[in-house]
PDB file of N, CA and C in Angstrom:
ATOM      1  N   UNK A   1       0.835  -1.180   0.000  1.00  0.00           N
ATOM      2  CA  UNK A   1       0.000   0.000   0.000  1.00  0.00           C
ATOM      3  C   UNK A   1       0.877   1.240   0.000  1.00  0.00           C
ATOM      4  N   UNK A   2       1.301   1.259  -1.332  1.00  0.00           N
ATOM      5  CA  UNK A   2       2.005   2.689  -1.272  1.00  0.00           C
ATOM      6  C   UNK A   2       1.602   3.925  -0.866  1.00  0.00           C
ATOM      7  N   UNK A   3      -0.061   3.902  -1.507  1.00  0.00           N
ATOM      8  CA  UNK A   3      -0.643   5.085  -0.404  1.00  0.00           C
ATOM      9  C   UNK A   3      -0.573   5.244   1.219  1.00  0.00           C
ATOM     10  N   UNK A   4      -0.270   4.836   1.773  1.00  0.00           N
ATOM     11  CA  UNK A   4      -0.455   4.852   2.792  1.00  0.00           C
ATOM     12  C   UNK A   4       1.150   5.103   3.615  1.00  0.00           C
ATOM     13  N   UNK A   5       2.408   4.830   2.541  1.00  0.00           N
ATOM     14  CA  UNK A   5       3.694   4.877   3.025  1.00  0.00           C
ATOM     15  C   UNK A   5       3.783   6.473   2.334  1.00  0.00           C
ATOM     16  N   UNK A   6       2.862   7.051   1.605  1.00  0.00           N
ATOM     17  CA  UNK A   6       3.079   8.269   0.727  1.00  0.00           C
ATOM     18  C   UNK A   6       2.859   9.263   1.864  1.00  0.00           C
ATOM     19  N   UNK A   7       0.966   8.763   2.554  1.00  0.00           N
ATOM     20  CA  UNK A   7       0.602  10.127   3.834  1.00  0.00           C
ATOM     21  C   UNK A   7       1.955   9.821   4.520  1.00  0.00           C
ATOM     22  N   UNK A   8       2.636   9.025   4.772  1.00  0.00           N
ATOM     23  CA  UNK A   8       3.214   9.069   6.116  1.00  0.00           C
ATOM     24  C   UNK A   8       4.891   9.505   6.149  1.00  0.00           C
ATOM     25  N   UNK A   9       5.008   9.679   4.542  1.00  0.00           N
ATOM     26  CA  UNK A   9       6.198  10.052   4.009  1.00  0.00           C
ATOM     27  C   UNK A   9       6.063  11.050   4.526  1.00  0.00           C
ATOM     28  N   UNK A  10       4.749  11.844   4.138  1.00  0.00           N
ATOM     29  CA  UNK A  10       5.161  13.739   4.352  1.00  0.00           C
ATOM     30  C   UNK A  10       3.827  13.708   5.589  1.00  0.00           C
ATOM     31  N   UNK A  11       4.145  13.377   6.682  1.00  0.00           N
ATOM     32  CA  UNK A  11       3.906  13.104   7.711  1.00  0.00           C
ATOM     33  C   UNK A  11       2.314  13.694   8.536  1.00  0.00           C
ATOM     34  N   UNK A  12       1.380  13.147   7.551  1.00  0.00           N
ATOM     35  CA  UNK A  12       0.177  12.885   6.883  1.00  0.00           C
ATOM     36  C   UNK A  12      -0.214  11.905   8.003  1.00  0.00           C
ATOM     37  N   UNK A  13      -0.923  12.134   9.447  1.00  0.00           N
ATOM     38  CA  UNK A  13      -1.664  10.569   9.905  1.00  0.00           C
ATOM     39  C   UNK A  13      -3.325  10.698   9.956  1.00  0.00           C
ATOM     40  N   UNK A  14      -3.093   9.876   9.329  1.00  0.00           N
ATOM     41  CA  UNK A  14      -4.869   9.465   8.868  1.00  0.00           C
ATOM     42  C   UNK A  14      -5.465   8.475  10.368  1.00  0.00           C
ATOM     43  N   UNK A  15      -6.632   9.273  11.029  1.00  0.00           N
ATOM     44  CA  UNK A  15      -6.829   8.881  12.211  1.00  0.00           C
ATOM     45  C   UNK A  15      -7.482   7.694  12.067  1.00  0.00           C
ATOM     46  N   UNK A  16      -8.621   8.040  10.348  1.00  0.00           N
ATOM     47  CA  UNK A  16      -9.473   7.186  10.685  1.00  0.00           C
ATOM     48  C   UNK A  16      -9.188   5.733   9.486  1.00  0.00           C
ATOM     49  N   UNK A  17      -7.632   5.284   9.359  1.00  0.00           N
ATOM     50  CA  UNK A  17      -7.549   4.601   9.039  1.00  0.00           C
ATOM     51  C   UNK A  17      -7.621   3.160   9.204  1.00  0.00           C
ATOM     52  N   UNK A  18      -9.106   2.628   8.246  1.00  0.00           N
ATOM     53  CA  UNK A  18      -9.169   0.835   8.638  1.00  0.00           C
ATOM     54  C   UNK A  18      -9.972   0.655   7.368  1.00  0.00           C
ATOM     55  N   UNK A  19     -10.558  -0.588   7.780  1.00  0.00           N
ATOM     56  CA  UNK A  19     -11.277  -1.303   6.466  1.00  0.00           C
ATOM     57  C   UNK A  19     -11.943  -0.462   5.818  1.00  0.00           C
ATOM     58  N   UNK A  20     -12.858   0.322   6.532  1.00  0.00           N
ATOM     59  CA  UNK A  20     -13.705   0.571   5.368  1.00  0.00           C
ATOM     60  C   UNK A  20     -13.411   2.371   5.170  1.00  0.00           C
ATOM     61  N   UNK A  21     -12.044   2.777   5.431  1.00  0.00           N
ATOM     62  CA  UNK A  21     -11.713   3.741   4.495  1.00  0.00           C
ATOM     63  C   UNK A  21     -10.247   3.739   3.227  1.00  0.00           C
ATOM     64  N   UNK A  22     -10.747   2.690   3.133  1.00  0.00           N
ATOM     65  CA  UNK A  22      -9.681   1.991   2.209  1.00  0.00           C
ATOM     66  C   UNK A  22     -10.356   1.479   1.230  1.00  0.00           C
ATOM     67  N   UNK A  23     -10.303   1.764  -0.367  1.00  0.00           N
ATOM     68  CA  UNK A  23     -10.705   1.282  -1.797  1.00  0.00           C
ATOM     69  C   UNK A  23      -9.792   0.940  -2.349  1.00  0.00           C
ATOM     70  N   UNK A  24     -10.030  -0.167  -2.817  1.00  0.00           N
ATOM     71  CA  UNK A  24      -9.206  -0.331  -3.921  1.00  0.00           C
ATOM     72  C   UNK A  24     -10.193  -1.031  -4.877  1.00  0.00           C
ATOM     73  N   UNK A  25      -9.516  -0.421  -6.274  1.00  0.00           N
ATOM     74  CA  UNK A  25     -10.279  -0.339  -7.261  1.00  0.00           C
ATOM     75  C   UNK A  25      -9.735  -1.501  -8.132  1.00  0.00           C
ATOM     76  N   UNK A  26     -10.241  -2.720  -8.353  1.00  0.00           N
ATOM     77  CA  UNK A  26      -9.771  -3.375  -9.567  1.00  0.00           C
ATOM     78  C   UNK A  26     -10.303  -3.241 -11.392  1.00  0.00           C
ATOM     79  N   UNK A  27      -9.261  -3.769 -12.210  1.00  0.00           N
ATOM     80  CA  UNK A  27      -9.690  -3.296 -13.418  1.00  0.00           C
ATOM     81  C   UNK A  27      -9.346  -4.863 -14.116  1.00  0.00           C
ATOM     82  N   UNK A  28     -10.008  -4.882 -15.094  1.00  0.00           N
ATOM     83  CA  UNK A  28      -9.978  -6.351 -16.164  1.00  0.00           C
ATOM     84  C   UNK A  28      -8.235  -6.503 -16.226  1.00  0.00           C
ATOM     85  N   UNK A  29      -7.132  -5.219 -16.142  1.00  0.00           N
ATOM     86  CA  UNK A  29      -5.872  -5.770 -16.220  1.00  0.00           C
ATOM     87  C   UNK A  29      -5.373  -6.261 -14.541  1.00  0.00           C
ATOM     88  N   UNK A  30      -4.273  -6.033 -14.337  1.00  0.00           N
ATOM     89  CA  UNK A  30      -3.760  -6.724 -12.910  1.00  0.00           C
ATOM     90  C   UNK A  30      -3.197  -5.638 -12.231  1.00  0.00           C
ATOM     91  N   UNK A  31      -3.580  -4.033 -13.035  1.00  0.00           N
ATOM     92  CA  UNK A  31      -3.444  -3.022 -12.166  1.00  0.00           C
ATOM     93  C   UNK A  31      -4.899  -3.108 -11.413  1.00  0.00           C
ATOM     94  N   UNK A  32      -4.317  -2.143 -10.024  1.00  0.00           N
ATOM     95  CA  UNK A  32      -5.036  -1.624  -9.360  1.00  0.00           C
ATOM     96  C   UNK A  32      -4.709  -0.255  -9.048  1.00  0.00           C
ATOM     97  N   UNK A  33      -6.284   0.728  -8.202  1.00  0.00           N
ATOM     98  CA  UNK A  33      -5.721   1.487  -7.539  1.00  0.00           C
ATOM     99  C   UNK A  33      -6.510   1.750  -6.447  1.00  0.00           C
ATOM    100  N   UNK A  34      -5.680   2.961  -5.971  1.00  0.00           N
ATOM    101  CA  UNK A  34      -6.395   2.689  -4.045  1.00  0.00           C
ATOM    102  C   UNK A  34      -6.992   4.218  -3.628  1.00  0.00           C
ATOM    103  N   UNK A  35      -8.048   4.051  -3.033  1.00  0.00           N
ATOM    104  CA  UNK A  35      -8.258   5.137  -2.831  1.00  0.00           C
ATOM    105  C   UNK A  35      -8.648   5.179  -0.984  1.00  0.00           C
ATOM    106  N   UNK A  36      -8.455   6.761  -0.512  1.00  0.00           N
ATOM    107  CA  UNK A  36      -8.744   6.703   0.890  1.00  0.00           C
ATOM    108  C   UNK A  36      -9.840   7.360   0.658  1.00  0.00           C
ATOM    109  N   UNK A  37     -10.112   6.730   1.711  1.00  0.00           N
ATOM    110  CA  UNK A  37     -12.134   7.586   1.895  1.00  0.00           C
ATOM    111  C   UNK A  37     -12.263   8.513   3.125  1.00  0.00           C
ATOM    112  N   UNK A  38     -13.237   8.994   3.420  1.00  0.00           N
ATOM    113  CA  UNK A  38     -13.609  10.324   4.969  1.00  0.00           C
ATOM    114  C   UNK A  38     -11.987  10.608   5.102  1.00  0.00           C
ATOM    115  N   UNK A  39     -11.291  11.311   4.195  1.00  0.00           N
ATOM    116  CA  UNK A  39      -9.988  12.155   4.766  1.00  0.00           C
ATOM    117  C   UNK A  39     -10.266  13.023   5.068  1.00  0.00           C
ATOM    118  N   UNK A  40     -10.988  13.773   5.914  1.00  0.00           N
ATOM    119  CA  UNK A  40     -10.860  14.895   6.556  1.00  0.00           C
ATOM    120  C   UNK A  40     -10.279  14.785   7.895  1.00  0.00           C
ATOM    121  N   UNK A  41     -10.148  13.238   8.446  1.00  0.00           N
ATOM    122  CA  UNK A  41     -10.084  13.261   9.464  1.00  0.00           C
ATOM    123  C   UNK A  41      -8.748  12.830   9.685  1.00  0.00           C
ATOM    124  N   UNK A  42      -7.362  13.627   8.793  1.00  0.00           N
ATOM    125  CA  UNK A  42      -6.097  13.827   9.168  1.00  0.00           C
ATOM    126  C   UNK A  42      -5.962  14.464   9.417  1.00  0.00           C
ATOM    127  N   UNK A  43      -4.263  14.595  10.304  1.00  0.00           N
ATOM    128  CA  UNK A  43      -3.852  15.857  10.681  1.00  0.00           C
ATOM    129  C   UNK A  43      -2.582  15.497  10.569  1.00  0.00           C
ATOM    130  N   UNK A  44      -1.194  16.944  10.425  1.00  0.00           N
ATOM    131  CA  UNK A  44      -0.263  16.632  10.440  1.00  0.00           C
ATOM    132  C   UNK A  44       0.805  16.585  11.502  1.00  0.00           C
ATOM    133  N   UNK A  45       1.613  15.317  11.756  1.00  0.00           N
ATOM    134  CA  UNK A  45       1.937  14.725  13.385  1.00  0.00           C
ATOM    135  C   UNK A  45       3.869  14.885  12.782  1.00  0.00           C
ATOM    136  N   UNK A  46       4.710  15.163  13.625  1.00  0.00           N
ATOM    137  CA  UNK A  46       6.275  15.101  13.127  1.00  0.00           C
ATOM    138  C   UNK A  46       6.935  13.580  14.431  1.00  0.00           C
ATOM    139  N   UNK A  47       7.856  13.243  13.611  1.00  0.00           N
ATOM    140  CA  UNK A  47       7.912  12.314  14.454  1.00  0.00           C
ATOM    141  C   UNK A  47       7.560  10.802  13.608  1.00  0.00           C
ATOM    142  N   UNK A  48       8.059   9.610  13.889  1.00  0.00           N
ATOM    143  CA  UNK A  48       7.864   8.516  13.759  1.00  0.00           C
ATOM    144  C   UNK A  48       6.730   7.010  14.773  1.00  0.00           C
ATOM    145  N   UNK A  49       6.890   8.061  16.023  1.00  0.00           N
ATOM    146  CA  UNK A  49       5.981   6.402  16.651  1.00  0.00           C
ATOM    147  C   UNK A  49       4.615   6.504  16.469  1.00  0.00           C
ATOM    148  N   UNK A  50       3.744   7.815  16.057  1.00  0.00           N
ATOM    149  CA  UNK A  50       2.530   7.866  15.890  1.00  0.00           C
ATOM    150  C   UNK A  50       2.267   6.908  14.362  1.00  0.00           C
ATOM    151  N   UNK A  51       2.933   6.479  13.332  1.00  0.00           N
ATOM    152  CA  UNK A  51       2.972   5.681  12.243  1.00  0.00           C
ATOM    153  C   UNK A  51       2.915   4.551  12.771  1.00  0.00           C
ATOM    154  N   UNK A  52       3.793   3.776  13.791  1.00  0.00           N
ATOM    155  CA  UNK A  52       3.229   2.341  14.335  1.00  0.00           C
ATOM    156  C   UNK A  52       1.757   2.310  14.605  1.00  0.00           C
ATOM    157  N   UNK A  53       1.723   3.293  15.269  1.00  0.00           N
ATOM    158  CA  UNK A  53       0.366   3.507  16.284  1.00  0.00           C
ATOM    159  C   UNK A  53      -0.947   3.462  15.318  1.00  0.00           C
ATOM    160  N   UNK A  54      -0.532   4.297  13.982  1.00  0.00           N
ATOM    161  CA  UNK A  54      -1.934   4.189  13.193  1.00  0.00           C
ATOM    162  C   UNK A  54      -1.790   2.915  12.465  1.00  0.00           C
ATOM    163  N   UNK A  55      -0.199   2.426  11.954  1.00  0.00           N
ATOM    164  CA  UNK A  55      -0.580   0.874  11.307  1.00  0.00           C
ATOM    165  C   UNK A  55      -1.010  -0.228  12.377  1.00  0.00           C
ATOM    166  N   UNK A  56      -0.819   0.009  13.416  1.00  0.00           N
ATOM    167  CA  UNK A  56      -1.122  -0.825  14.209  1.00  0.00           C
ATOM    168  C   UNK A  56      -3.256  -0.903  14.267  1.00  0.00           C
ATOM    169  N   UNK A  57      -3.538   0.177  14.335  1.00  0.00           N
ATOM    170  CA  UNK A  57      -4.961   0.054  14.030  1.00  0.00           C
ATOM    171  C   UNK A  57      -5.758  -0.278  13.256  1.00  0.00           C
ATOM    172  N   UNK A  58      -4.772  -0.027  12.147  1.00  0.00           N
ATOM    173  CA  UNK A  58      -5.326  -0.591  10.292  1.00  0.00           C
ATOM    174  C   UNK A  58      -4.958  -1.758  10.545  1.00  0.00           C
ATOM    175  N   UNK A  59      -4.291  -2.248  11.498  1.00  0.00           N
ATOM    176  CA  UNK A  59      -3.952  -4.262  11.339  1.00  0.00           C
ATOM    177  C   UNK A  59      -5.083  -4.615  12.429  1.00  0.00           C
ATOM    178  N   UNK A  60      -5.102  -4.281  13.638  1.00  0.00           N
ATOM    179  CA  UNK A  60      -6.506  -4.155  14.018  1.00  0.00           C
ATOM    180  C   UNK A  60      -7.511  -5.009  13.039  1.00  0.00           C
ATOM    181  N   UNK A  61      -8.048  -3.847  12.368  1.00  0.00           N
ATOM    182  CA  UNK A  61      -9.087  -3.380  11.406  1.00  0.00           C
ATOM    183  C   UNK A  61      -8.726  -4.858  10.573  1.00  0.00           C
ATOM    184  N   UNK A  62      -8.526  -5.123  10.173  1.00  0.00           N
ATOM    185  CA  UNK A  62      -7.898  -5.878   9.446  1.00  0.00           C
ATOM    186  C   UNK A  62      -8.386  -7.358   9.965  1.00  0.00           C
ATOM    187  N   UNK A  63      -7.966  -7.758  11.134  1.00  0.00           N
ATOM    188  CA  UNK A  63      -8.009  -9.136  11.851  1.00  0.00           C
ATOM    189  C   UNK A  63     -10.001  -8.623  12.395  1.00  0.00           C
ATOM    190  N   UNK A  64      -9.779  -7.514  13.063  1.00  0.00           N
ATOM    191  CA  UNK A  64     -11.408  -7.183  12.830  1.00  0.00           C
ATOM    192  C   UNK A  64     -12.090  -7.693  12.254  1.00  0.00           C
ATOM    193  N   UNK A  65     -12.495  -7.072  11.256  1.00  0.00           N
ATOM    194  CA  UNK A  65     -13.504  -6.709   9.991  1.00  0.00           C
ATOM    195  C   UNK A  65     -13.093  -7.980   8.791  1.00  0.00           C
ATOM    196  N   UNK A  66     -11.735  -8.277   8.397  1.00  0.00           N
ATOM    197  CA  UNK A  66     -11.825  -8.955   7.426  1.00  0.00           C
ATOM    198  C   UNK A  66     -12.575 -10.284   7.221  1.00  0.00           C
ATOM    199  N   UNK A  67     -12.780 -11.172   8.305  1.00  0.00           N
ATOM    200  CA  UNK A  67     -12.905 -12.294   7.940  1.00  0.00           C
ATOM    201  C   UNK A  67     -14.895 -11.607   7.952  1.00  0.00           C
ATOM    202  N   UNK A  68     -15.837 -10.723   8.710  1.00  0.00           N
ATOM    203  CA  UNK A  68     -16.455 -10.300   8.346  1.00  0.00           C
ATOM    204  C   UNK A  68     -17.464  -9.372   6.841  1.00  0.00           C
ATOM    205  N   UNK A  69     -16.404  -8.861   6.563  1.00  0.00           N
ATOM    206  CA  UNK A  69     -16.234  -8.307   5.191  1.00  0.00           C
ATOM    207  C   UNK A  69     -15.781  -8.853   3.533  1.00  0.00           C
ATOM    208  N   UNK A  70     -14.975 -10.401   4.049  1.00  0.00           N
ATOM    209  CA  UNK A  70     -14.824 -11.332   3.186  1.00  0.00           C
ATOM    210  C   UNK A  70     -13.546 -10.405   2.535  1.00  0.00           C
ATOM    211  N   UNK A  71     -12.524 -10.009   3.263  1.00  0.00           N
ATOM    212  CA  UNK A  71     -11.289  -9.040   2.145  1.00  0.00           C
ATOM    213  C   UNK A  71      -9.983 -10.216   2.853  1.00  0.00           C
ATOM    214  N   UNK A  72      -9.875  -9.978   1.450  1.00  0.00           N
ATOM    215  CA  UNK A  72      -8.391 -11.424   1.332  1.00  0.00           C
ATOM    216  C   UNK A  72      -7.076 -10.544   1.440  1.00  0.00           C
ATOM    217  N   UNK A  73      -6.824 -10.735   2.683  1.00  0.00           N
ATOM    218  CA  UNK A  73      -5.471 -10.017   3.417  1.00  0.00           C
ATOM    219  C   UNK A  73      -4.766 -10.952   4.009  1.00  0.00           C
ATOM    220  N   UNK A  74      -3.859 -10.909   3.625  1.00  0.00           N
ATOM    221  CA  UNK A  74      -2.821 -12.326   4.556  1.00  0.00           C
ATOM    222  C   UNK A  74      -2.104 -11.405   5.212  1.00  0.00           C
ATOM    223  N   UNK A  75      -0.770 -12.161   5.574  1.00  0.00           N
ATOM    224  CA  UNK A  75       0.816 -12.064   6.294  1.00  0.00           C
ATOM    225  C   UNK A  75       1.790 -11.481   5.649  1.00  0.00           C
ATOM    226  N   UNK A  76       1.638 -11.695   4.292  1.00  0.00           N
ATOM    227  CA  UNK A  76       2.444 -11.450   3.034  1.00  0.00           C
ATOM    228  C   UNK A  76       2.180  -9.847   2.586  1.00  0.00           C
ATOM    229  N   UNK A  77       0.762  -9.883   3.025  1.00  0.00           N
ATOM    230  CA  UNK A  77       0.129  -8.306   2.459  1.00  0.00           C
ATOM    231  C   UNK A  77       0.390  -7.169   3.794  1.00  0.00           C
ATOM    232  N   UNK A  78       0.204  -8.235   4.682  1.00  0.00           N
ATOM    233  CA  UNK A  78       0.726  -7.378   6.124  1.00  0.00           C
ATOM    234  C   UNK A  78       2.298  -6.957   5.811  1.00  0.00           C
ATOM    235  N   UNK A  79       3.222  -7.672   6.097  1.00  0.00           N
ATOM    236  CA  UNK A  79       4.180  -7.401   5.562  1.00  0.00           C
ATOM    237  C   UNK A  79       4.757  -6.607   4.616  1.00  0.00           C
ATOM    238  N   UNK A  80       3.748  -6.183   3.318  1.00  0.00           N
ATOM    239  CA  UNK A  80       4.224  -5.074   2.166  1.00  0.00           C
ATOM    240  C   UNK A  80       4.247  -4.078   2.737  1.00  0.00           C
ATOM    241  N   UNK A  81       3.196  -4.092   3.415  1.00  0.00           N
ATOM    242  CA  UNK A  81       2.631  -2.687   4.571  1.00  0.00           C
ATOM    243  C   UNK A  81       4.119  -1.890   4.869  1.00  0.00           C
ATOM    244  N   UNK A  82       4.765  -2.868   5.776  1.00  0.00           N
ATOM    245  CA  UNK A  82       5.375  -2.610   6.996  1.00  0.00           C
ATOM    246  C   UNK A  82       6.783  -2.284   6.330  1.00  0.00           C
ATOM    247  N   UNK A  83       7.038  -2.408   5.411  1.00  0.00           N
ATOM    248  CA  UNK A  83       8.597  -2.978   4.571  1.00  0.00           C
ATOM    249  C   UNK A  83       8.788  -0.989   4.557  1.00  0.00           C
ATOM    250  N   UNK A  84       9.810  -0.771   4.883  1.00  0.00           N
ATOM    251  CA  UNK A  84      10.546   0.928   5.251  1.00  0.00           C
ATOM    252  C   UNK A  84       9.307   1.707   6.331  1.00  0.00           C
ATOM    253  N   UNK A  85       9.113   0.802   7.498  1.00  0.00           N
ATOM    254  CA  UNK A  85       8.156   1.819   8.385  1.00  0.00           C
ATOM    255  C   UNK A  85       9.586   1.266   9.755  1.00  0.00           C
ATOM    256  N   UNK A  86      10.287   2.258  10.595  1.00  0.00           N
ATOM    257  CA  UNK A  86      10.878   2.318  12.046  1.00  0.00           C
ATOM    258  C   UNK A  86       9.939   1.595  12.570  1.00  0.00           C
ATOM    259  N   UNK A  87      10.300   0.658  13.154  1.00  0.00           N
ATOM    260  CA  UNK A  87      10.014  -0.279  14.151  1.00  0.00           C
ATOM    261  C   UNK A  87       9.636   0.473  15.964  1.00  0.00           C
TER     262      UNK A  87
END
């Protein structure tokens, strides 16, 4: 989810990030794209541990909602997430 390493590049935290403000759009090819939904409800934070703190809620959201919502998220997809986020 490059969007989501993009808000946090320029230090962008999206409060109300989880399942269902997250789109992604598929197309007949094997692109996709992603869209965030209700963004009004960022603000801008300096600093690195508030980024655990919000991926940590979108993984939440995730073990939440998915097996509810039927969205095919593994370990592997967790992982893309996380790949250049400070520990």
């Amino acid at each position: 989810m490059r969007l989501i390493h993009q808000l946090h590049d320029r230090q962008i935290c999206y409060t109300n990030l989880n399942t269902h403000t997250i789109l992604v759009q598929h197309f007949v090819t094997p692109e996709q794209k992603y869209w965030i939904l209700d963004f009004d409800k960022c603000t801008e934070k300096s600093g690195n541990s508030w980024k655990v703190q919000n991926l940590t809620k979108l993984h939440r959201s995730f073990n939440k909602k998915g097996n509810k919502l039927a969205i095919q998220f593994t370990q592997p997809d967790w992982n893309e997430i996380l790949v250049g986020y400070p520990k």
